[in-house]
Structures are given as C-alpha cells and as structure tokens.
PDB file of N, CA and C in Angstrom:
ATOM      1  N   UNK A   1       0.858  -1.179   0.000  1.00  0.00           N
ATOM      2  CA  UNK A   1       0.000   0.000   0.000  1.00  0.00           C
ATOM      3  C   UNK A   1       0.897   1.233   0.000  1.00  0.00           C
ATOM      4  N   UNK A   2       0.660   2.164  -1.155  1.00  0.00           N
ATOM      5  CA  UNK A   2       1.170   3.306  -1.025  1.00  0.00           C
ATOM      6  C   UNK A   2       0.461   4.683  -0.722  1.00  0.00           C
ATOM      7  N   UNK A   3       0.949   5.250   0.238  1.00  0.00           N
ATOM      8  CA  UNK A   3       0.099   7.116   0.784  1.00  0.00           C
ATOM      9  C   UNK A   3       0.639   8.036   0.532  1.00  0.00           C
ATOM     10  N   UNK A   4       0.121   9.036  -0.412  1.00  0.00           N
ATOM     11  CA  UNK A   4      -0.013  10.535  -0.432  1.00  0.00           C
ATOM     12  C   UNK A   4      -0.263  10.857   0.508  1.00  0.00           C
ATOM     13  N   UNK A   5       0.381  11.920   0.940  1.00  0.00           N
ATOM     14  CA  UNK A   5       0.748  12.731   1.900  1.00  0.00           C
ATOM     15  C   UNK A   5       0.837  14.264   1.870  1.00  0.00           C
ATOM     16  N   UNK A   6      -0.520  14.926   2.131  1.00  0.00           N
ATOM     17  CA  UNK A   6      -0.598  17.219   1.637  1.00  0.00           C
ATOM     18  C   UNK A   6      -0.918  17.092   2.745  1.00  0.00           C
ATOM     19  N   UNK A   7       0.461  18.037   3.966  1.00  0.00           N
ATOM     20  CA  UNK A   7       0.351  18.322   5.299  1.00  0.00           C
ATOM     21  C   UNK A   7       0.190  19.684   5.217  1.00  0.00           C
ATOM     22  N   UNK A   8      -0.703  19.846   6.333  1.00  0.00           N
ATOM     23  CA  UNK A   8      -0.926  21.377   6.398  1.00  0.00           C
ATOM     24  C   UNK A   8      -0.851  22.432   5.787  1.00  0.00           C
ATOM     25  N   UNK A   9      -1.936  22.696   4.773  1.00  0.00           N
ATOM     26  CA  UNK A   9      -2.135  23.044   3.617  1.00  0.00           C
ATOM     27  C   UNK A   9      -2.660  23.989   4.649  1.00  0.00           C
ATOM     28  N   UNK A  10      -2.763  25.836   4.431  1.00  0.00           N
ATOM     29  CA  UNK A  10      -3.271  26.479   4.803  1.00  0.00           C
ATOM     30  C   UNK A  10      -3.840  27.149   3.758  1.00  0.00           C
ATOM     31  N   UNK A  11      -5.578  27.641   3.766  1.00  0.00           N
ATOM     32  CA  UNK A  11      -6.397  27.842   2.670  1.00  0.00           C
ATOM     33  C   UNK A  11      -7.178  29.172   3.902  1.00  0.00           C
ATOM     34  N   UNK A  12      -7.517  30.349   2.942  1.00  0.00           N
ATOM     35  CA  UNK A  12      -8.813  31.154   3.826  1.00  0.00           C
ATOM     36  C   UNK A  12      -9.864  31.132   2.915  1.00  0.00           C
ATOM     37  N   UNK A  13     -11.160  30.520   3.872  1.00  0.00           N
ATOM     38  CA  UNK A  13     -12.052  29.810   2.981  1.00  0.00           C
ATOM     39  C   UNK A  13     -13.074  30.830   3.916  1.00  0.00           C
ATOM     40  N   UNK A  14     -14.727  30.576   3.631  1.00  0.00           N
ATOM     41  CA  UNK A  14     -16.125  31.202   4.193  1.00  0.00           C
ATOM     42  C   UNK A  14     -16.861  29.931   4.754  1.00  0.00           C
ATOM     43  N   UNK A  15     -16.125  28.946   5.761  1.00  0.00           N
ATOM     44  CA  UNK A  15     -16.966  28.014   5.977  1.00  0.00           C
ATOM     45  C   UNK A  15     -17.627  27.996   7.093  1.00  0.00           C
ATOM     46  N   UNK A  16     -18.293  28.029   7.688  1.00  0.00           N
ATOM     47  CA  UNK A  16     -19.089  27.936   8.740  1.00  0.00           C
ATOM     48  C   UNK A  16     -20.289  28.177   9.159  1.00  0.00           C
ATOM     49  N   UNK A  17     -21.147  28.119   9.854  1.00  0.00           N
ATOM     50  CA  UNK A  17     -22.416  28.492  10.676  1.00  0.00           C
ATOM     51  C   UNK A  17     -23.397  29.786  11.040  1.00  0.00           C
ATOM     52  N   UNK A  18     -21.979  30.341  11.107  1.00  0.00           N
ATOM     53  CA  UNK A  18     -21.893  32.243  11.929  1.00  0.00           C
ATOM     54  C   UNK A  18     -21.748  33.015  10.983  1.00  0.00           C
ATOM     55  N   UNK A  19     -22.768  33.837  10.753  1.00  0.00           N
ATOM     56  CA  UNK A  19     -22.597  34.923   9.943  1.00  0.00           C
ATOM     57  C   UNK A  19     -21.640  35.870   9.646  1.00  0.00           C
ATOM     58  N   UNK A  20     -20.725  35.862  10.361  1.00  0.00           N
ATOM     59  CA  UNK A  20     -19.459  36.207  10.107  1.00  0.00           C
ATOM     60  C   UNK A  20     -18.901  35.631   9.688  1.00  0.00           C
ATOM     61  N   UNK A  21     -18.624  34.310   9.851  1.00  0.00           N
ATOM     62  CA  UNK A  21     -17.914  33.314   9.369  1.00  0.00           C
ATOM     63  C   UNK A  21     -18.206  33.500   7.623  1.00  0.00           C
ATOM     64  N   UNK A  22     -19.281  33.074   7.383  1.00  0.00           N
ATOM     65  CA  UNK A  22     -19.466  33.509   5.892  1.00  0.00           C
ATOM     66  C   UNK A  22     -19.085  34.595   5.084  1.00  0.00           C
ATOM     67  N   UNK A  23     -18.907  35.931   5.907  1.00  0.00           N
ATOM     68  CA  UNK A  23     -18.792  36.892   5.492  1.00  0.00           C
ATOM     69  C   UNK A  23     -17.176  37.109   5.462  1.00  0.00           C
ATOM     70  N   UNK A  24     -16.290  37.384   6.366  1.00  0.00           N
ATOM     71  CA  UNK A  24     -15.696  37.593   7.091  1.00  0.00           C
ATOM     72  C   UNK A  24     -14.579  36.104   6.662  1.00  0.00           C
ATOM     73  N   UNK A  25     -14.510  35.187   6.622  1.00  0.00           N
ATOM     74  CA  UNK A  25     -14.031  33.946   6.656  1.00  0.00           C
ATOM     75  C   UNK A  25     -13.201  33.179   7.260  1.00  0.00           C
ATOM     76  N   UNK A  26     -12.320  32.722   7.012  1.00  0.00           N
ATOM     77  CA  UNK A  26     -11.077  31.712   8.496  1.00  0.00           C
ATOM     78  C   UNK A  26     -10.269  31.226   7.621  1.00  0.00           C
ATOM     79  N   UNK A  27      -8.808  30.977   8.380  1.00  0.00           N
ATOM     80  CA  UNK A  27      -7.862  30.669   7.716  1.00  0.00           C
ATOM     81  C   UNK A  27      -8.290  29.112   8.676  1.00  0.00           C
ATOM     82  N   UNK A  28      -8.157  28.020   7.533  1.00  0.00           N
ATOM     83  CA  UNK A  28      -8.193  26.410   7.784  1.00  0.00           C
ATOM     84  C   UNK A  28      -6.735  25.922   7.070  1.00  0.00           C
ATOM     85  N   UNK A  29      -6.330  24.597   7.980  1.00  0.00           N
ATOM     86  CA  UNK A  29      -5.174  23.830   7.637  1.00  0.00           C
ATOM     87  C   UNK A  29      -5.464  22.426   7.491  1.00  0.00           C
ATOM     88  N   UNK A  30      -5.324  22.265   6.292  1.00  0.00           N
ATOM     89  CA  UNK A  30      -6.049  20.517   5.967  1.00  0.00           C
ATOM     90  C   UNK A  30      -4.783  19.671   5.667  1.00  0.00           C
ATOM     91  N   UNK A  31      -5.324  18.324   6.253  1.00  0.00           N
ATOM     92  CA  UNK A  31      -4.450  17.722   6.235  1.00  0.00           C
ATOM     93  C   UNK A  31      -4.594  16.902   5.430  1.00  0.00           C
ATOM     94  N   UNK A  32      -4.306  15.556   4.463  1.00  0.00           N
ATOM     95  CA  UNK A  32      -4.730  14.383   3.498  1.00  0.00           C
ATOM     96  C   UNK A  32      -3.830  13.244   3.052  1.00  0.00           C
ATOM     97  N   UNK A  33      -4.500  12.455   3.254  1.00  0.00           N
ATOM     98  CA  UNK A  33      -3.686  10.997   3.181  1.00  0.00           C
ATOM     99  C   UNK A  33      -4.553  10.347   2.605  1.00  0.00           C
ATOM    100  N   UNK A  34      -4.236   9.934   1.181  1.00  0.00           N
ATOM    101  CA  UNK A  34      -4.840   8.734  -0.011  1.00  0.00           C
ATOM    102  C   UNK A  34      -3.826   7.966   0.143  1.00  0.00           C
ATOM    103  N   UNK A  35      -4.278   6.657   0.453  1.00  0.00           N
ATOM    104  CA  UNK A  35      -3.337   4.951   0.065  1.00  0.00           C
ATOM    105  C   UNK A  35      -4.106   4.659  -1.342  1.00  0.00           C
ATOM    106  N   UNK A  36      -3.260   3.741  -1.668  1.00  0.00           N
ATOM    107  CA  UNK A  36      -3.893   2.681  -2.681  1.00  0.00           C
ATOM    108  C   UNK A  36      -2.820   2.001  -2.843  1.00  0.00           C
ATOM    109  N   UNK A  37      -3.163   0.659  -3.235  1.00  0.00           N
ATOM    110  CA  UNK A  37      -2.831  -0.527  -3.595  1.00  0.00           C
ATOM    111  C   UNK A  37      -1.412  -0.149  -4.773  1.00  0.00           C
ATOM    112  N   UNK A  38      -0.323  -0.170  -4.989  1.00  0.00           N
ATOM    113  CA  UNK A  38       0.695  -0.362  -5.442  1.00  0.00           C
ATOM    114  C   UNK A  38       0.958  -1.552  -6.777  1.00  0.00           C
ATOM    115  N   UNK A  39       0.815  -2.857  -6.291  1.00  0.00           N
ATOM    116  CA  UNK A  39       1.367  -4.034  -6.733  1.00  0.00           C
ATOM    117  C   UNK A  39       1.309  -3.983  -7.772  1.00  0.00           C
ATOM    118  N   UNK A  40       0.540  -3.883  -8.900  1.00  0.00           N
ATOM    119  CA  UNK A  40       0.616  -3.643 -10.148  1.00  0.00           C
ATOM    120  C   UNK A  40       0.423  -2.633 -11.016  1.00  0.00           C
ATOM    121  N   UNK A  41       1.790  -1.896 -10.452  1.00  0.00           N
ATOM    122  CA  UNK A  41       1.606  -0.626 -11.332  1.00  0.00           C
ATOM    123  C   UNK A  41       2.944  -0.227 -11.279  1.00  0.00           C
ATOM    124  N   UNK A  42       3.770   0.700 -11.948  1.00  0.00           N
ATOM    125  CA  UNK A  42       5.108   0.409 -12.615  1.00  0.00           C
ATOM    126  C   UNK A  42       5.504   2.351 -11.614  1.00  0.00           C
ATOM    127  N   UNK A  43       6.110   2.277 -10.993  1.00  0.00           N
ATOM    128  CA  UNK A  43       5.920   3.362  -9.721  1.00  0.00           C
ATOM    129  C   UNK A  43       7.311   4.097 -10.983  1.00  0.00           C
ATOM    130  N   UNK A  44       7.200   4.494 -12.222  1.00  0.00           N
ATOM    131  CA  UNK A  44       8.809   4.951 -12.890  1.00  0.00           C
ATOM    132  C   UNK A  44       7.985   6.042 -13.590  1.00  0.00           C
ATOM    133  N   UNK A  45       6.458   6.307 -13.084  1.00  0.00           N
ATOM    134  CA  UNK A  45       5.788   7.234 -14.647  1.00  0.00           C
ATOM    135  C   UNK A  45       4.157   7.909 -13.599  1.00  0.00           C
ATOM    136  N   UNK A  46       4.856   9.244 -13.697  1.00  0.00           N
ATOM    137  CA  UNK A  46       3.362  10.147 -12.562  1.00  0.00           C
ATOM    138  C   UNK A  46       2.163   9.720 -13.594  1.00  0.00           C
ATOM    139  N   UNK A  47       1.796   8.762 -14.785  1.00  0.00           N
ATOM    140  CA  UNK A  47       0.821   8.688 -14.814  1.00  0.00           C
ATOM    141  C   UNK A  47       0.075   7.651 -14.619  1.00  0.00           C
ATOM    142  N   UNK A  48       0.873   6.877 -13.810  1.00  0.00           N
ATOM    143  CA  UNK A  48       0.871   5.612 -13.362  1.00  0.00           C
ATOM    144  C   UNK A  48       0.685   5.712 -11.734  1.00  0.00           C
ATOM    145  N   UNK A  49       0.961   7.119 -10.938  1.00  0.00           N
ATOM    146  CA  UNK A  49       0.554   7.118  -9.732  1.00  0.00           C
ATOM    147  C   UNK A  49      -0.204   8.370  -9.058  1.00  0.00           C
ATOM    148  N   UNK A  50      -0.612   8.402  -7.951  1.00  0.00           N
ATOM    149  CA  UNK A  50      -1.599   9.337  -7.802  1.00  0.00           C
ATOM    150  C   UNK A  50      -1.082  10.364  -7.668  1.00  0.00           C
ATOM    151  N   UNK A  51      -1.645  11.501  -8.126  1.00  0.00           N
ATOM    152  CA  UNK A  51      -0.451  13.431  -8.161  1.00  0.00           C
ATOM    153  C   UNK A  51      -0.756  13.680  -7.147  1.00  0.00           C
ATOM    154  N   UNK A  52      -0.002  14.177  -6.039  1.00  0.00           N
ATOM    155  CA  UNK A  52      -0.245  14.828  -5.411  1.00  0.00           C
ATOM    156  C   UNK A  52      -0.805  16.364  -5.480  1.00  0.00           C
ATOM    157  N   UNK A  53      -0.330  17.091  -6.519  1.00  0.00           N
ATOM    158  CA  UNK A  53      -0.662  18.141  -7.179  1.00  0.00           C
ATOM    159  C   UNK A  53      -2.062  17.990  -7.630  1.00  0.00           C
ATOM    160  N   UNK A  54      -2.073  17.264  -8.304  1.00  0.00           N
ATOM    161  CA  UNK A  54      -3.979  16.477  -8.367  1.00  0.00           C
ATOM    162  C   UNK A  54      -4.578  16.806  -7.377  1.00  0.00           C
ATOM    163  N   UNK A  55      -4.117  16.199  -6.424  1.00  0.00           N
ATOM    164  CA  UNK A  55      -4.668  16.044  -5.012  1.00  0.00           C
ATOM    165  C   UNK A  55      -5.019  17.489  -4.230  1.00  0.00           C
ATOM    166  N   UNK A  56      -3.857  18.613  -4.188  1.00  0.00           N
ATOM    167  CA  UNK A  56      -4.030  19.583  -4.063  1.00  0.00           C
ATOM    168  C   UNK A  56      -4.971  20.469  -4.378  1.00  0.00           C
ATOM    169  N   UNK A  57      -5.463  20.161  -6.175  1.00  0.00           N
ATOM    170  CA  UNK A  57      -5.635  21.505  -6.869  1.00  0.00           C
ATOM    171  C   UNK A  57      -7.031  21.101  -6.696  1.00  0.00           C
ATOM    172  N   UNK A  58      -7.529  19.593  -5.742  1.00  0.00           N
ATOM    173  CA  UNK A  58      -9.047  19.170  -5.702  1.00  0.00           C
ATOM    174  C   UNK A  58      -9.123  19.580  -4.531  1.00  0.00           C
ATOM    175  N   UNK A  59      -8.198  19.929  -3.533  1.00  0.00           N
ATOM    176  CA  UNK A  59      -8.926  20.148  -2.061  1.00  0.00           C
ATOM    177  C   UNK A  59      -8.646  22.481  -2.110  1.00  0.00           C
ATOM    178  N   UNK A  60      -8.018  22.771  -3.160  1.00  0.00           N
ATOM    179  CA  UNK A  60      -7.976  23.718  -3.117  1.00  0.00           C
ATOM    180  C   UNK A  60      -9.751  24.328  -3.530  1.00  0.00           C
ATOM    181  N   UNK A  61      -9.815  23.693  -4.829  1.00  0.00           N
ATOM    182  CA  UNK A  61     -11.213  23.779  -5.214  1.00  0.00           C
ATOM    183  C   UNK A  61     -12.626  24.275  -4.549  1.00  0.00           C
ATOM    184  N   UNK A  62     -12.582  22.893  -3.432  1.00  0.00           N
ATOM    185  CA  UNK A  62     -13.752  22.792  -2.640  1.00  0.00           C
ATOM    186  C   UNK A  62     -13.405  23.289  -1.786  1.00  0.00           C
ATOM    187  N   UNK A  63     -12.164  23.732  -1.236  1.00  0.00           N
ATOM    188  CA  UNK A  63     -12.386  24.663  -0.025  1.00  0.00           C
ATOM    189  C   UNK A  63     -12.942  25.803  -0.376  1.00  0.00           C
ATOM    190  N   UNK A  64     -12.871  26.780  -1.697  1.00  0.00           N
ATOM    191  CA  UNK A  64     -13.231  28.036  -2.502  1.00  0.00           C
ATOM    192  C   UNK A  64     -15.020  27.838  -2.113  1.00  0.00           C
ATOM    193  N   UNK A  65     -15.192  26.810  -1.922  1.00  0.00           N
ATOM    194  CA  UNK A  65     -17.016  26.526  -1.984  1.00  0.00           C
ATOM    195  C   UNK A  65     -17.367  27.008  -0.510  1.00  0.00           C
ATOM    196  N   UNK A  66     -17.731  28.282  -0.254  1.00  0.00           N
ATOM    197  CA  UNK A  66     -18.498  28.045   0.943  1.00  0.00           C
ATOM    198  C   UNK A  66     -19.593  27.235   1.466  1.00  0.00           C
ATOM    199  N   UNK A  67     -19.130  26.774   2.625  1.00  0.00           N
ATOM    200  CA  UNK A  67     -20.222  25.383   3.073  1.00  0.00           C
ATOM    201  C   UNK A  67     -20.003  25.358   4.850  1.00  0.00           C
ATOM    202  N   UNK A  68     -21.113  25.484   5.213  1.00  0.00           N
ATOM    203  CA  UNK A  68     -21.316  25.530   6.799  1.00  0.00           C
ATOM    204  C   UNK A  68     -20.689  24.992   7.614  1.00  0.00           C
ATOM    205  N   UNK A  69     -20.779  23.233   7.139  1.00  0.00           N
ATOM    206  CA  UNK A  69     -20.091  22.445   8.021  1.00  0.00           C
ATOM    207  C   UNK A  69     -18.805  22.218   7.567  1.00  0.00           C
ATOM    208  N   UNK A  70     -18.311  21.686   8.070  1.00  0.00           N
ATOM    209  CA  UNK A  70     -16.307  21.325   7.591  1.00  0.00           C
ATOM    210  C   UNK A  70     -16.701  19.730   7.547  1.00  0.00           C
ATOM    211  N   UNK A  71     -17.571  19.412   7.901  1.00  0.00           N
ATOM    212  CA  UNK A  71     -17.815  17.606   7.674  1.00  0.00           C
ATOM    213  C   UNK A  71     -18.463  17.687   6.136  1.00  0.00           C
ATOM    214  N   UNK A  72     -19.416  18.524   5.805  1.00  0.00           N
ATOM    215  CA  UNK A  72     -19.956  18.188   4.449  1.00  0.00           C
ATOM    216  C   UNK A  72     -18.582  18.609   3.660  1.00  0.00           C
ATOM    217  N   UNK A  73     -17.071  19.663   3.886  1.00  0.00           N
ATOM    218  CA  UNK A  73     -16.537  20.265   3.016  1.00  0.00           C
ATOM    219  C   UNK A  73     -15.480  18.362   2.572  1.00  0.00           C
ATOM    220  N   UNK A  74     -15.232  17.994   4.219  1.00  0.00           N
ATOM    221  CA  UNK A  74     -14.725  17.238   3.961  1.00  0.00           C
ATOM    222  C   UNK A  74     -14.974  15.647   3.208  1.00  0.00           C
ATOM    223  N   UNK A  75     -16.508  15.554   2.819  1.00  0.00           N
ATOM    224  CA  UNK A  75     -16.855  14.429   2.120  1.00  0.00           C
ATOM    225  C   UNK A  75     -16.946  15.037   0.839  1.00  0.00           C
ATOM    226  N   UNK A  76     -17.142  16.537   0.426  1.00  0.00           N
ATOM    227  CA  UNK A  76     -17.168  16.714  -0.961  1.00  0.00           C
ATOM    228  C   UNK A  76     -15.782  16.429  -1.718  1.00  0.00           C
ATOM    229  N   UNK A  77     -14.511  16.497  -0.508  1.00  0.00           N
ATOM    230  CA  UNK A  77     -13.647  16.777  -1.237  1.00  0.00           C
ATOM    231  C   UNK A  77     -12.968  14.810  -1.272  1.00  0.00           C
ATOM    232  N   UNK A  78     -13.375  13.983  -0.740  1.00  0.00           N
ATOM    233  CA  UNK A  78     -13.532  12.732  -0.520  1.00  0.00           C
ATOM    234  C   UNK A  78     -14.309  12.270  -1.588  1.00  0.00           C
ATOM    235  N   UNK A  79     -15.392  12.581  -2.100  1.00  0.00           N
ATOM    236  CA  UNK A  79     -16.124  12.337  -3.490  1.00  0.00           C
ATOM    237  C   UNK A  79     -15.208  12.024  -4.308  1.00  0.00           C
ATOM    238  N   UNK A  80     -15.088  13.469  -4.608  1.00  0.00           N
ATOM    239  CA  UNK A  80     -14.110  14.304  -5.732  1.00  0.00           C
ATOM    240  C   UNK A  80     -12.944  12.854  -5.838  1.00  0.00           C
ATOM    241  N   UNK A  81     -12.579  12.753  -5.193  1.00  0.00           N
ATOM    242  CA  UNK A  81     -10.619  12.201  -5.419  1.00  0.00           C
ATOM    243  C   UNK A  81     -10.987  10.710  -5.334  1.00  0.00           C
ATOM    244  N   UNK A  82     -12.026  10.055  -4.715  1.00  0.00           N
ATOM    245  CA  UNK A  82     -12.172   9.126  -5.229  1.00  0.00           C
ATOM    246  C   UNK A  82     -12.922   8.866  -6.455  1.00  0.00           C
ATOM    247  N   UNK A  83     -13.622   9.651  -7.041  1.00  0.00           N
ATOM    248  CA  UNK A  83     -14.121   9.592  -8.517  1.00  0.00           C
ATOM    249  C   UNK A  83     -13.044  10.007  -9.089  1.00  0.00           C
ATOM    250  N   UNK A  84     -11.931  10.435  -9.335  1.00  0.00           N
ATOM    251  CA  UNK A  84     -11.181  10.600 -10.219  1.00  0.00           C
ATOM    252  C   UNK A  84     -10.069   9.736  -9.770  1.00  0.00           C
ATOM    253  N   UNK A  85      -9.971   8.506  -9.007  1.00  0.00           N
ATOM    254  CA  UNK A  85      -9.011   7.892  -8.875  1.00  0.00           C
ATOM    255  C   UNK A  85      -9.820   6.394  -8.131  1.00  0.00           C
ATOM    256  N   UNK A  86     -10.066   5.580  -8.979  1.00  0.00           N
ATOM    257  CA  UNK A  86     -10.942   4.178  -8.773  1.00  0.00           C
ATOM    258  C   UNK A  86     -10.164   3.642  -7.684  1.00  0.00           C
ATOM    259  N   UNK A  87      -8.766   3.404  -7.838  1.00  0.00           N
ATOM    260  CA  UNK A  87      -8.420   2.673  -7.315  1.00  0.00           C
ATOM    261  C   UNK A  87      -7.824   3.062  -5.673  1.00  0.00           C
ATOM    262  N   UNK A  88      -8.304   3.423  -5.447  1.00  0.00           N
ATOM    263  CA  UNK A  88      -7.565   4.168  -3.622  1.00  0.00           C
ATOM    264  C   UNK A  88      -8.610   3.748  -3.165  1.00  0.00           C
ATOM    265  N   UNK A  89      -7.931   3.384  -1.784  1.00  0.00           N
ATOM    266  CA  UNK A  89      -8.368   2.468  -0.582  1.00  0.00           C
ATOM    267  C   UNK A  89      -8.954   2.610   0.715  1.00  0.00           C
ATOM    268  N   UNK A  90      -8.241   3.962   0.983  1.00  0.00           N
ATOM    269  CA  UNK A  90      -8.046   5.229   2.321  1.00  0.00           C
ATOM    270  C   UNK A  90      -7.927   6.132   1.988  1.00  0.00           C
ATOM    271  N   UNK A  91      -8.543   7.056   2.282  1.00  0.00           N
ATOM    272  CA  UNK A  91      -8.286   8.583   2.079  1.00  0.00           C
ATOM    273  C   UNK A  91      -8.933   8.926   3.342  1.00  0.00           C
ATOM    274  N   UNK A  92      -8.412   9.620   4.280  1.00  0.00           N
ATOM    275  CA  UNK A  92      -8.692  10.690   5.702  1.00  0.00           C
ATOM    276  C   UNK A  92      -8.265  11.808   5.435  1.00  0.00           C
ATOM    277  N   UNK A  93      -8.740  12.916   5.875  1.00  0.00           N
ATOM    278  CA  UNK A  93      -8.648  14.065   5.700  1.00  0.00           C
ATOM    279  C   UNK A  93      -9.021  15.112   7.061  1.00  0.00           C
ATOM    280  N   UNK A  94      -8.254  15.887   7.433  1.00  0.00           N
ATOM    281  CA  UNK A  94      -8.330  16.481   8.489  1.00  0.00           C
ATOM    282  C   UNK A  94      -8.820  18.173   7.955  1.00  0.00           C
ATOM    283  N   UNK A  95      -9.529  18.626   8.615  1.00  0.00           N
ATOM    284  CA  UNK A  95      -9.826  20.242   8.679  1.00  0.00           C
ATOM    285  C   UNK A  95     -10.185  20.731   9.624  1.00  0.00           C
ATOM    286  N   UNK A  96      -8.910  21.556  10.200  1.00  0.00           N
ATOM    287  CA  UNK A  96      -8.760  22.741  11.271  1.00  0.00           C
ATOM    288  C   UNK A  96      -9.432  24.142  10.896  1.00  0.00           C
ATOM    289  N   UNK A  97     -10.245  24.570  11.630  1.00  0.00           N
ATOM    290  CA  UNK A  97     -10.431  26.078  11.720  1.00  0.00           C
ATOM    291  C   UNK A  97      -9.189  26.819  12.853  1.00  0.00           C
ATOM    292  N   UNK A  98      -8.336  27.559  12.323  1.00  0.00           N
ATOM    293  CA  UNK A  98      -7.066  28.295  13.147  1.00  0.00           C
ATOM    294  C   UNK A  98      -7.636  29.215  14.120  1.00  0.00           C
ATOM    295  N   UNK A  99      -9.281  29.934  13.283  1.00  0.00           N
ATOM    296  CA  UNK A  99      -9.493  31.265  14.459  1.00  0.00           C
ATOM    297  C   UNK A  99     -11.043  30.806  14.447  1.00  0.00           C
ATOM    298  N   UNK A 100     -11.317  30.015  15.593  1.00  0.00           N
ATOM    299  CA  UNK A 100     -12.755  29.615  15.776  1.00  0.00           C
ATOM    300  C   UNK A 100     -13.592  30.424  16.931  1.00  0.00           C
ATOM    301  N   UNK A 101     -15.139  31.053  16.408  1.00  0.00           N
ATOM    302  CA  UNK A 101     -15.042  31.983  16.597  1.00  0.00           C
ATOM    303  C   UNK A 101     -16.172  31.637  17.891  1.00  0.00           C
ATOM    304  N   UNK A 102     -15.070  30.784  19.781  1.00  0.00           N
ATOM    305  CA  UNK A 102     -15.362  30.529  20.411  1.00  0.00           C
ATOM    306  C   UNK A 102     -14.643  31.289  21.637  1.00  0.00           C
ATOM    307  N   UNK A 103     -15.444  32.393  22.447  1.00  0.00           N
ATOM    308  CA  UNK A 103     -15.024  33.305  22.906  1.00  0.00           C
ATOM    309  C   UNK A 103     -13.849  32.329  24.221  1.00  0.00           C
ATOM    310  N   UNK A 104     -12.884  33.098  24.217  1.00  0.00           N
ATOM    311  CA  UNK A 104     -11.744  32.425  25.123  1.00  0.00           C
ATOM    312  C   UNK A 104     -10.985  31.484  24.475  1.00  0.00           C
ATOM    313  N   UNK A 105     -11.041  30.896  23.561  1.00  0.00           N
ATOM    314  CA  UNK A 105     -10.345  29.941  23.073  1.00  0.00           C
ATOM    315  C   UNK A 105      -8.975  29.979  22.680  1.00  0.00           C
ATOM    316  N   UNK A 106      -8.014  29.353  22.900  1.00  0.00           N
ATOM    317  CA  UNK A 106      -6.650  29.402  21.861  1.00  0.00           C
ATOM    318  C   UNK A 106      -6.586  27.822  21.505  1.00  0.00           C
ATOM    319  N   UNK A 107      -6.391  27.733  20.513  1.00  0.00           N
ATOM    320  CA  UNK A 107      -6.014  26.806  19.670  1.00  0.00           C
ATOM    321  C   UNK A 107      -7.077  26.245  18.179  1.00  0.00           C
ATOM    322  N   UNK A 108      -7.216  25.431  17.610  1.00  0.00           N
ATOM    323  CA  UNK A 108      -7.842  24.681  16.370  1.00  0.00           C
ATOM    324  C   UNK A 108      -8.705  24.243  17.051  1.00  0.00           C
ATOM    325  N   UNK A 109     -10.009  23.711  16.100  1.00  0.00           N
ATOM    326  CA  UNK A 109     -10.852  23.150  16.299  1.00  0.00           C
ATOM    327  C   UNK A 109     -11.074  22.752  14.967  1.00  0.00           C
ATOM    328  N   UNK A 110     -11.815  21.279  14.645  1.00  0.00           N
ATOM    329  CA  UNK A 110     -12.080  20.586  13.510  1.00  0.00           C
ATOM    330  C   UNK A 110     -12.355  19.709  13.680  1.00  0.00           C
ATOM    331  N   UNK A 111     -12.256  18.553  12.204  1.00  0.00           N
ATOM    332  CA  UNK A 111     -12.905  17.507  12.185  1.00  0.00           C
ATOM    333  C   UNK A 111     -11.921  16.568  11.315  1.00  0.00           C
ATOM    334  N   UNK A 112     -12.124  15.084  11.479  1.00  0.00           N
ATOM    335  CA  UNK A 112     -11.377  14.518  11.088  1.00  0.00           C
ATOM    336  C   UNK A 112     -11.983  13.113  10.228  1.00  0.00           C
ATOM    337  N   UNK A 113     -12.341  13.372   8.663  1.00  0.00           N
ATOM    338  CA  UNK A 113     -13.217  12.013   8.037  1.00  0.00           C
ATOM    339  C   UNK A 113     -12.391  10.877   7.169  1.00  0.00           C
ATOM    340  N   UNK A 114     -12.316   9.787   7.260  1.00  0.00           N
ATOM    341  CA  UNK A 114     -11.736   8.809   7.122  1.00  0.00           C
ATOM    342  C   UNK A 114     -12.625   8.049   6.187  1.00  0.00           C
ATOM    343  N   UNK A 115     -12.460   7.538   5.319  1.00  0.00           N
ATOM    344  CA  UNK A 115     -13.037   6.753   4.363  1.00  0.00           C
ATOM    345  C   UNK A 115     -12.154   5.174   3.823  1.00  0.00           C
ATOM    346  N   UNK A 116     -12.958   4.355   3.892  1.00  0.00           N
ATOM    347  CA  UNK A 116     -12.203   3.230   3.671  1.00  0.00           C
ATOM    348  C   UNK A 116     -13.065   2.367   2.428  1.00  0.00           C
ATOM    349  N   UNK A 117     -12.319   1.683   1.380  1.00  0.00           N
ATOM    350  CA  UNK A 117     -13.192   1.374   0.228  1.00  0.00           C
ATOM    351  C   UNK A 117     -12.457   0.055  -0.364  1.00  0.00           C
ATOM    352  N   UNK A 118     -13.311  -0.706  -0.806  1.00  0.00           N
ATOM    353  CA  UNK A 118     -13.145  -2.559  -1.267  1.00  0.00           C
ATOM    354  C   UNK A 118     -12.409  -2.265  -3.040  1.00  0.00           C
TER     355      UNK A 118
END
C-alpha cells in the first residue's frame, strides 16, 4: 500500500455556521492521506501514480465553496478524489479552523473524516 501525503495546507475559505464566518471567513489547515494498492503498477511514470498536485488543486477547489459544516466540506472533497481515482483504498482528511469563533479559546478546532473502500 502506497500514501499521499498534503500536510498542512493552509487555505482562507467562508466556511461555517456564523454569519461572520461567511462573510468575514477563516484561515483552515487541511491535512490528506490517499493509500492505494501499489502491486501492479510500474511506480517509474506520474501517470501511473496518484499526483499529489492532483490532489491539491481538488482540495484547493472545494475549499473556494463556501459550506457551513467542515464535515460536508470534507466528504465533498472525498467524493471528488475518489471519482477521479478508482483505485484508492483510504483517504482521511483532516480540517482545522485556526481562528474559531469561540469566545476564550486558543487553539484549532475541527474535524477529522476517514473513508475506507473494497
């Protein structure tokens, strides 16, 4: 089994709940890990393995989509990469909000969706 690996990708997106949030927006840091199966496939030719750049320019995409929850952002963008790539196995994906807009708080808050496929 081989994993792609886009660590802490920082994106300022309009996702959330709070009317500010929509307006106003948040800097988020996503994290993403696609496996897939290896064994028969010739690892000497990027069109023979999964782009990471691919991978990127699909979670850049759907973050641009404002969307309330960070769980729906994170299955759209889970759709996405497994329809354009049959063969992957795992894909999890992490999304931090950096400035969550919970009075007193320091640190991230997010969500973390994991997908596993036959």
């Amino acid at each position: 089994m081989l994993t792609v690996h886009l660590e802490d990708l920082v994106f300022h997106a309009h996702h959330g709940v709070y009317s500010g949030e929509s307006a106003v927006g948040n800097s988020f840091q996503v994290s993403l890990s696609v496996s897939y199966d290896e064994e028969n496939i010739k690892l000497n030719d990027l069109q023979n393995v999964i782009n990471y750049e691919d991978l990127y320019n699909i979670v850049k995409k759907k973050m641009a989509v404002p969307t309330p929850l960070l769980e729906e952002v994170a299955e759209s963008i889970i759709r996405k990469i497994r329809h354009s790539y049959a063969n992957i196995k795992k894909i999890s994906i992490t999304i931090l909000k950096l400035n969550a807009p919970i009075e007193g708080i320091h640190g991230k808050v997010g969500i973390t969706l994991t997908k596993k496929f036959d």
